[in-house]
Protein backbone atom coordinates (compact mmCIF):
# COMPACT_ATOMS: atom_id res chain seq x y z
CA UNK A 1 -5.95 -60.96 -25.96
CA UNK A 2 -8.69 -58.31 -26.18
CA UNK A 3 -7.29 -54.53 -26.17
CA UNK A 4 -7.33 -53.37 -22.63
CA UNK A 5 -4.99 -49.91 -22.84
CA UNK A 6 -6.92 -46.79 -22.33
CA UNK A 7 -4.18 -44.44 -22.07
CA UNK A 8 -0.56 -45.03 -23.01
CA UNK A 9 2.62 -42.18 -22.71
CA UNK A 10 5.56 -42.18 -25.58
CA UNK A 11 8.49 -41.07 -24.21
CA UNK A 12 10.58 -39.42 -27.24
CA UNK A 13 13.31 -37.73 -27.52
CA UNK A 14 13.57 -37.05 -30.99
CA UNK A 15 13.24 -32.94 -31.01
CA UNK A 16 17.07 -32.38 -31.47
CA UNK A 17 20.14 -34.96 -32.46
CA UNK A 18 21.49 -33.86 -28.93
CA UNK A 19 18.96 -34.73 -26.59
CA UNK A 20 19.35 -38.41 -26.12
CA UNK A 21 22.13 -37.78 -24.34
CA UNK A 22 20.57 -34.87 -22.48
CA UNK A 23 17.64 -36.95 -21.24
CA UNK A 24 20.12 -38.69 -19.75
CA UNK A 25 21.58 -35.70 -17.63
CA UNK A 26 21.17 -36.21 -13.34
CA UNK A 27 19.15 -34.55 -11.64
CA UNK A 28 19.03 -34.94 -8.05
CA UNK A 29 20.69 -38.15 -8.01
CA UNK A 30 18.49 -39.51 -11.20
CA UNK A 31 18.26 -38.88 -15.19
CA UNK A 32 15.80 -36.80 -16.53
CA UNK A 33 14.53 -39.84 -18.54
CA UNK A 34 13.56 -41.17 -15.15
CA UNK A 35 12.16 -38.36 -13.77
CA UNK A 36 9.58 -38.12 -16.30
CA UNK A 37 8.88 -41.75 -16.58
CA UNK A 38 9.00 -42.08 -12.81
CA UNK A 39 6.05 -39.11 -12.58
CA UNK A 40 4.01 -40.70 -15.89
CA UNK A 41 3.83 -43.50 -14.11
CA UNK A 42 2.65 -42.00 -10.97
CA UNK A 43 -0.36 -40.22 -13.08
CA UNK A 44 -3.47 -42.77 -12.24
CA UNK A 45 -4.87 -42.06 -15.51
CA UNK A 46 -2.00 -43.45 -17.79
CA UNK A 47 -1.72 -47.54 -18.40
CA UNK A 48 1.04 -47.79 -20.15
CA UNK A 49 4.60 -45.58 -20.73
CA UNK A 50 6.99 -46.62 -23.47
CA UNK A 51 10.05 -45.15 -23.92
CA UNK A 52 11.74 -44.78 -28.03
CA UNK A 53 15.17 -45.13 -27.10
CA UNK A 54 17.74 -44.37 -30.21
CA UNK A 55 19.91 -47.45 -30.93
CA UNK A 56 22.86 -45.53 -29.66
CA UNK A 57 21.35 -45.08 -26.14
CA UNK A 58 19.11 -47.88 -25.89
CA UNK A 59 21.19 -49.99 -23.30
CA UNK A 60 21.76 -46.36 -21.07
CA UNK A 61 18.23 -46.05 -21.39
CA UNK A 62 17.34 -49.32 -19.98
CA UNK A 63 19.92 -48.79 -17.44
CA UNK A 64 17.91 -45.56 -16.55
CA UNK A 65 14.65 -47.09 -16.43
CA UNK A 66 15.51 -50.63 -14.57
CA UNK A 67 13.24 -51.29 -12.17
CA UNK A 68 10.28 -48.53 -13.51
CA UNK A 69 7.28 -50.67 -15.19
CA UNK A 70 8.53 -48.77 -18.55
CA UNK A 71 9.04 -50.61 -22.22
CA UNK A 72 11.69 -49.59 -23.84
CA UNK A 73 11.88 -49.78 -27.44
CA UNK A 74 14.84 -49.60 -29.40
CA UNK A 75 14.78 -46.80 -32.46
CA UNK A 76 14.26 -43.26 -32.14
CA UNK A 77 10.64 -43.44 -33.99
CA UNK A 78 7.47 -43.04 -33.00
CA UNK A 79 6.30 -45.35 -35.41
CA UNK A 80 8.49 -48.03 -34.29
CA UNK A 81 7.39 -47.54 -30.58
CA UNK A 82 3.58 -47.19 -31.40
CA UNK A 83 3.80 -50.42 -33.70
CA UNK A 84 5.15 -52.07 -30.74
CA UNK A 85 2.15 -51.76 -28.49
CA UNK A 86 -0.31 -50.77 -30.80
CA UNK A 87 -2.25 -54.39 -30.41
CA UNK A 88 -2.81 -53.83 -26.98
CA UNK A 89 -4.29 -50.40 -27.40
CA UNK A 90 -8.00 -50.63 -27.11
CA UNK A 91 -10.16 -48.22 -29.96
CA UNK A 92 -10.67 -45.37 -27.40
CA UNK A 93 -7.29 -45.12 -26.33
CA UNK A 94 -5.75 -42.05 -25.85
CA UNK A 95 -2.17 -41.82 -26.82
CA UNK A 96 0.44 -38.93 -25.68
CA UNK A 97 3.68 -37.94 -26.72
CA UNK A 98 6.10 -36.27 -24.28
CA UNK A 99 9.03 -35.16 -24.33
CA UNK A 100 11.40 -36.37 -22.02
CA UNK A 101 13.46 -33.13 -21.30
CA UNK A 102 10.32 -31.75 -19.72
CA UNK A 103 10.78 -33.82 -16.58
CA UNK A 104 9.05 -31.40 -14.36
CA UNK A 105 5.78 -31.29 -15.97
CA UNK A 106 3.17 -31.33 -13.38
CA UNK A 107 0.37 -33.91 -13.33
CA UNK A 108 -2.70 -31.91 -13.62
CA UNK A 109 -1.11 -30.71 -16.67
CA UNK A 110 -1.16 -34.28 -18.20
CA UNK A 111 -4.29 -34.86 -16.41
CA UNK A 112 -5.67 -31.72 -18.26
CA UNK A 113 -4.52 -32.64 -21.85
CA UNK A 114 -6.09 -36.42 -20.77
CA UNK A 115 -9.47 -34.78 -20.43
CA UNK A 116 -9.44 -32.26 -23.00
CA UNK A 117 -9.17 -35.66 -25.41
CA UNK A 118 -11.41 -37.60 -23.60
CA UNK A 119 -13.86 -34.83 -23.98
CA UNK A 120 -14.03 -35.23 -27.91
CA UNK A 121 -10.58 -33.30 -28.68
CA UNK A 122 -8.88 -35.20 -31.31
CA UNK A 123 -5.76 -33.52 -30.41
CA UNK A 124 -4.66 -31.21 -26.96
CA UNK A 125 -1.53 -29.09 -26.60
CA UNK A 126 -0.43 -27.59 -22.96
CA UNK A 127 0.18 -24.50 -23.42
CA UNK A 128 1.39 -20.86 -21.65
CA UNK A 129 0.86 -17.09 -22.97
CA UNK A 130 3.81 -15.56 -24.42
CA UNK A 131 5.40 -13.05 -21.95
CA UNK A 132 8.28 -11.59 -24.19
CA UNK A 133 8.36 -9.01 -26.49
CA UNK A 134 8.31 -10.39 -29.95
CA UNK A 135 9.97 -8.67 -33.35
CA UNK A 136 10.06 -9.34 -36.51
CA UNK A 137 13.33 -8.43 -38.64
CA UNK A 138 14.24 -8.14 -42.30
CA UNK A 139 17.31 -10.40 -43.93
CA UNK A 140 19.75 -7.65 -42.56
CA UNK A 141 18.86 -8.39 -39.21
CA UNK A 142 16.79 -4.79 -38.98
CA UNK A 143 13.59 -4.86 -36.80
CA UNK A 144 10.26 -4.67 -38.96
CA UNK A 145 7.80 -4.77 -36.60
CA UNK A 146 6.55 -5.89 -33.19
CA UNK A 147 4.56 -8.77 -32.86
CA UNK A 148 0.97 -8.59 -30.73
CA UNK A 149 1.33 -11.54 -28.80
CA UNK A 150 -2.26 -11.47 -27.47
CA UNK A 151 -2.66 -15.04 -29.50
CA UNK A 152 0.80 -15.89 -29.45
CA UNK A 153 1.20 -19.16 -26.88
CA UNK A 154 3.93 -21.50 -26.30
CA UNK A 155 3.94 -25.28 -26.47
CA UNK A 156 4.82 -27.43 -23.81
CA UNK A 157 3.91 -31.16 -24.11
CA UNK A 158 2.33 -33.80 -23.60
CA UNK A 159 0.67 -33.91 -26.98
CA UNK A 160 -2.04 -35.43 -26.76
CA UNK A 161 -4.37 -37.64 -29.75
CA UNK A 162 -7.42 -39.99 -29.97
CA UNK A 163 -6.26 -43.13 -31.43
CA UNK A 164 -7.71 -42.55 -34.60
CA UNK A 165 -5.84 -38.77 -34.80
CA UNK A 166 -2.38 -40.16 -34.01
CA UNK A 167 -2.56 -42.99 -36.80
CA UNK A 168 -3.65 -40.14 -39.27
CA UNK A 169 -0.91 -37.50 -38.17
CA UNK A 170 1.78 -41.05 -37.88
CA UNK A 171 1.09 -41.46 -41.74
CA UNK A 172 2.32 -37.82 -42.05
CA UNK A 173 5.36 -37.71 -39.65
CA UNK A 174 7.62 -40.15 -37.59
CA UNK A 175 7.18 -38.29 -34.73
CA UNK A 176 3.38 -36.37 -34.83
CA UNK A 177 4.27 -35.26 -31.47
CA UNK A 178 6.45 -32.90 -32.64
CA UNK A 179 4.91 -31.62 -35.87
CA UNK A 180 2.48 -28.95 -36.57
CA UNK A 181 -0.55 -29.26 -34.28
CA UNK A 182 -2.54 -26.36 -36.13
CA UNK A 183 -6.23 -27.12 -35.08
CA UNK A 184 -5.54 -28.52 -31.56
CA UNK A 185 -7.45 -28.00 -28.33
CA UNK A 186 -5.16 -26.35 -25.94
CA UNK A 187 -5.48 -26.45 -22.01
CA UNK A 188 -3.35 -24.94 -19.74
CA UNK A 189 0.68 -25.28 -19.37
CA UNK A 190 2.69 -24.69 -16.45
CA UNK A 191 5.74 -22.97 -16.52
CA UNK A 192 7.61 -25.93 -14.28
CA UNK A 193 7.28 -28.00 -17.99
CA UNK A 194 10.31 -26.64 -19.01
CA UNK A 195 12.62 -27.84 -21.63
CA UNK A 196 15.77 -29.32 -19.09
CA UNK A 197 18.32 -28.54 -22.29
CA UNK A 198 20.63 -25.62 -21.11
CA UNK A 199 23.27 -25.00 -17.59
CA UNK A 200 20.67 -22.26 -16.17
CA UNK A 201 17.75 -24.91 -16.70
CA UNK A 202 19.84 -27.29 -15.20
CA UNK A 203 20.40 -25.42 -12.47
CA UNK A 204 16.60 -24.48 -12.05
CA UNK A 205 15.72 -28.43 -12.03
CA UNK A 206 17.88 -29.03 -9.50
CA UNK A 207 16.30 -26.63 -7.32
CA UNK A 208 13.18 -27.64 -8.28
CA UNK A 209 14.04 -31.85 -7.02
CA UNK A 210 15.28 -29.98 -3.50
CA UNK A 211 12.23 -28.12 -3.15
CA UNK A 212 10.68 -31.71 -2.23
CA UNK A 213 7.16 -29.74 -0.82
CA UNK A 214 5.54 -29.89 -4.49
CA UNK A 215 3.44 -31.75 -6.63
CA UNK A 216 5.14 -35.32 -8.18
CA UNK A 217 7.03 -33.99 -11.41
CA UNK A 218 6.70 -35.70 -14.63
């Protein structure tokens, strides 16, 4: 079979040992996990979605995702995922890796980090200007100094590589996704592609899934 995937999504949710089992959380009647695949899978630009389910969640992640034109692959890895569907990907395929607590990323910020790539980026970060005050603070817990956060920004996901980038940054990491990504294109974020991990984020998502008069999440 000749390689036919232009785009495919990796579903991870390798950031922190606790958020397999926060991916999992309902939202509005539905996990997070299928919140984000559901709106990856809306996003006309994206072929294929795969899912690196930990062993320990693997059948609750299926469960999650039955029904949703999602593979699941057992092991927490990137590397295990990617090896999994890595024949089908065809040499200008763009790869992304998302996490799947940010289940109310909007499209045209996936659409955005899809074009920054596609435009000769070998990697593209979402990202947002830092709006709080920053400080720096000796070993004693003392402030030193405040940071200028004119070039401060923080990262949202997806990542996004050229196929050729994310097999380089794979040999360096498990998860590239979540490494260092020091030299990337960024485009912007939206502050809806929150991290769901705490009560009052929680709480926000949930009014976020009633507001039903927005954009598909991811």
């Amino acid at each position: 079979m000749n390689p036919q995937v232009l785009s495919v999504a990796f579903v991870t949710v390798a950031h922190r040992p606790a958020d397999p089992e926060l991916a999992l959380t309902a939202v509005g009647g539905a996990a997070l996990l299928t919140h984000t695949v559901r709106g990856l899978l809306g996003t006309p630009e994206i072929d294929l979605v795969v899912a690196a389910a930990p062993e320990r969640c693997a059948k609750s992640f299926s469960e999650a995702l039955s029904g949703l034109d999602c593979r699941v692959v057992p092991g927490a890895s990137l590397r295990q995922a990617f090896a999994a569907v890595e024949p089908l990907l065809s040499p200008d395929a763009v790869v992304l890796v998302h996490d799947a607590l940010r289940a109310f990323t909007p499209q045209r910020t996936v659409q955005r980090v899809l074009a920054a790539v596609r435009d000769g980026a070998p990697v593209a970060v979402p990202v947002l200007p830092m709006s709080d005050t920053v400080k720096t603070t000796d070993e004693t817990g003392i402030v030193t100094a405040t940071v200028d956060r004119d070039g401060l920004r923080s990262a949202q996901t997806p990542v996004g590589f050229s196929l050729s980038a994310f097999r380089s940054a794979l040999a360096d990491s498990a998860d590239p996704g979540l490494a260092d990504t020091a030299g990337a294109a960024t485009v912007p974020g939206d502050p809806d592609a929150m991290r769901v991990a705490s009560a009052f984020e929680l709480t926000l998502a949930e009014a976020l899934v009633a507001g039903g008069d927005r954009e598909d999440p991811l």
